[in-house]
Protein backbone atom coordinates (compact mmCIF):
# COMPACT_ATOMS: atom_id res chain seq x y z
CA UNK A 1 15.43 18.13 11.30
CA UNK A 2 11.46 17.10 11.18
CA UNK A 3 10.56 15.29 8.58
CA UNK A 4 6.99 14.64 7.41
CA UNK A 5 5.68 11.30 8.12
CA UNK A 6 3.87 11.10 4.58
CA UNK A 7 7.09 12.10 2.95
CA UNK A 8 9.98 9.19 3.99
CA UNK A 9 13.44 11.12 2.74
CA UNK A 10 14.07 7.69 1.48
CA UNK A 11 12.47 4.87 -1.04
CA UNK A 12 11.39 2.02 0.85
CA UNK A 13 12.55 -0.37 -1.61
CA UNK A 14 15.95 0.44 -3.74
CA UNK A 15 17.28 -1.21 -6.72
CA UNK A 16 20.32 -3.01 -4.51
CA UNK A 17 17.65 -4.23 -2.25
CA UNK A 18 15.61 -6.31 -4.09
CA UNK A 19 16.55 -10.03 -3.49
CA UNK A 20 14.16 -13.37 -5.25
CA UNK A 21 12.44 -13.78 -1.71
CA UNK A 22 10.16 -16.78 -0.52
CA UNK A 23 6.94 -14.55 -0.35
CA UNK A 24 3.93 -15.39 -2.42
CA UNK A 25 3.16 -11.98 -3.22
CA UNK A 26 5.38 -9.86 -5.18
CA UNK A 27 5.62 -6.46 -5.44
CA UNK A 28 7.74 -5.11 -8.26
CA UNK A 29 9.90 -2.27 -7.61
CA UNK A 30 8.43 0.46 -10.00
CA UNK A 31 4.64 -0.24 -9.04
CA UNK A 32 4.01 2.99 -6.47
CA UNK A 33 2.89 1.74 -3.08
CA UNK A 34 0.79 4.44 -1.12
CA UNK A 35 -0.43 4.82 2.60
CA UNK A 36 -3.12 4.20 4.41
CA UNK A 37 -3.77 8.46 3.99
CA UNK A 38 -3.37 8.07 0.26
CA UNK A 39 -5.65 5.49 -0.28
CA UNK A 40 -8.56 7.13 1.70
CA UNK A 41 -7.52 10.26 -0.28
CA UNK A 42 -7.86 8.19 -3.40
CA UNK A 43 -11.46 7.06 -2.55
CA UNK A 44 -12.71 10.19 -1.14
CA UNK A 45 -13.13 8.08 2.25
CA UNK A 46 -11.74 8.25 5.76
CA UNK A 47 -8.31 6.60 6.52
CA UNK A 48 -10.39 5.13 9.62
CA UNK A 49 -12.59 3.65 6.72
CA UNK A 50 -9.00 2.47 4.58
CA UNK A 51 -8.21 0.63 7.83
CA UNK A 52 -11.13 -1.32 8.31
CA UNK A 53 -11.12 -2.82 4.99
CA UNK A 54 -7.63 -3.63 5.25
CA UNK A 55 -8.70 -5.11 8.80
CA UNK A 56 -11.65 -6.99 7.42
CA UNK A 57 -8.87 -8.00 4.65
CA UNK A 58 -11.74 -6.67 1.69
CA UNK A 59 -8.60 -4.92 -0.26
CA UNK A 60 -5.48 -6.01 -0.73
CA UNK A 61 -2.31 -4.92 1.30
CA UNK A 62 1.43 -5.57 1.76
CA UNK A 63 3.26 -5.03 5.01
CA UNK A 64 6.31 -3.15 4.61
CA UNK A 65 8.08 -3.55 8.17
CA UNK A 66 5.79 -1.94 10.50
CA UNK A 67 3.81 -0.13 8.26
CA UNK A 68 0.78 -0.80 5.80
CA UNK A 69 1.30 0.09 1.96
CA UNK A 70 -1.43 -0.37 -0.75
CA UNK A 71 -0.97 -0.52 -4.22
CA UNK A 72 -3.42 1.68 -6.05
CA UNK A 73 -4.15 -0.26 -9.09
CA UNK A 74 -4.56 -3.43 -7.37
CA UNK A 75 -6.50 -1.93 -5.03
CA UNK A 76 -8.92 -0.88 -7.68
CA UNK A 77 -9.20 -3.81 -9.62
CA UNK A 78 -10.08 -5.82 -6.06
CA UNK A 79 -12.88 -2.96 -5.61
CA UNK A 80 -14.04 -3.22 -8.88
CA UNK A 81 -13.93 -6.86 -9.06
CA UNK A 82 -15.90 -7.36 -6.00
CA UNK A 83 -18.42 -4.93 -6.72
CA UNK A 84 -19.87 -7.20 -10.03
């Protein structure tokens, strides 16, 4: 069975997960946290160009294990907040 790296078969974060953790950030459960491939999607840019701004830490980002994950609307307001 293959499954499609943009499309987990599982949540990353379920209901029973969710424990009051020691981070600063929080991320509730219901906000929809996106890719790196998403993202670039989202601003009509390449995911090369996603990655940079997450490297050169211009948008927000939350590290989920391993992997990167955005969310969309705080992405934005960062964007738009920075571009005034």
């Amino acid at each position: 069975m293959t499954t499609n790296i943009l499309q987990h078969p599982r949540p990353l974060v379920s209901q029973q997960d969710t424990k009051p953790s020691q981070h600063t950030h929080k991320v509730s459960v219901e906000s929809d946290l996106v890719n790196v491939f998403t993202l670039a999607e989202h601003f009509n840019v390449h995911y090369r160009t996603a990655q940079r701004w997450t490297k050169n830490k211009w948008i927000p980002h939350y590290r989920v294990g391993k992997s990167i994950r955005y969310n969309l609307s705080v992405v934005m307001k960062a964007i738009s907040s920075h571009a005034e």
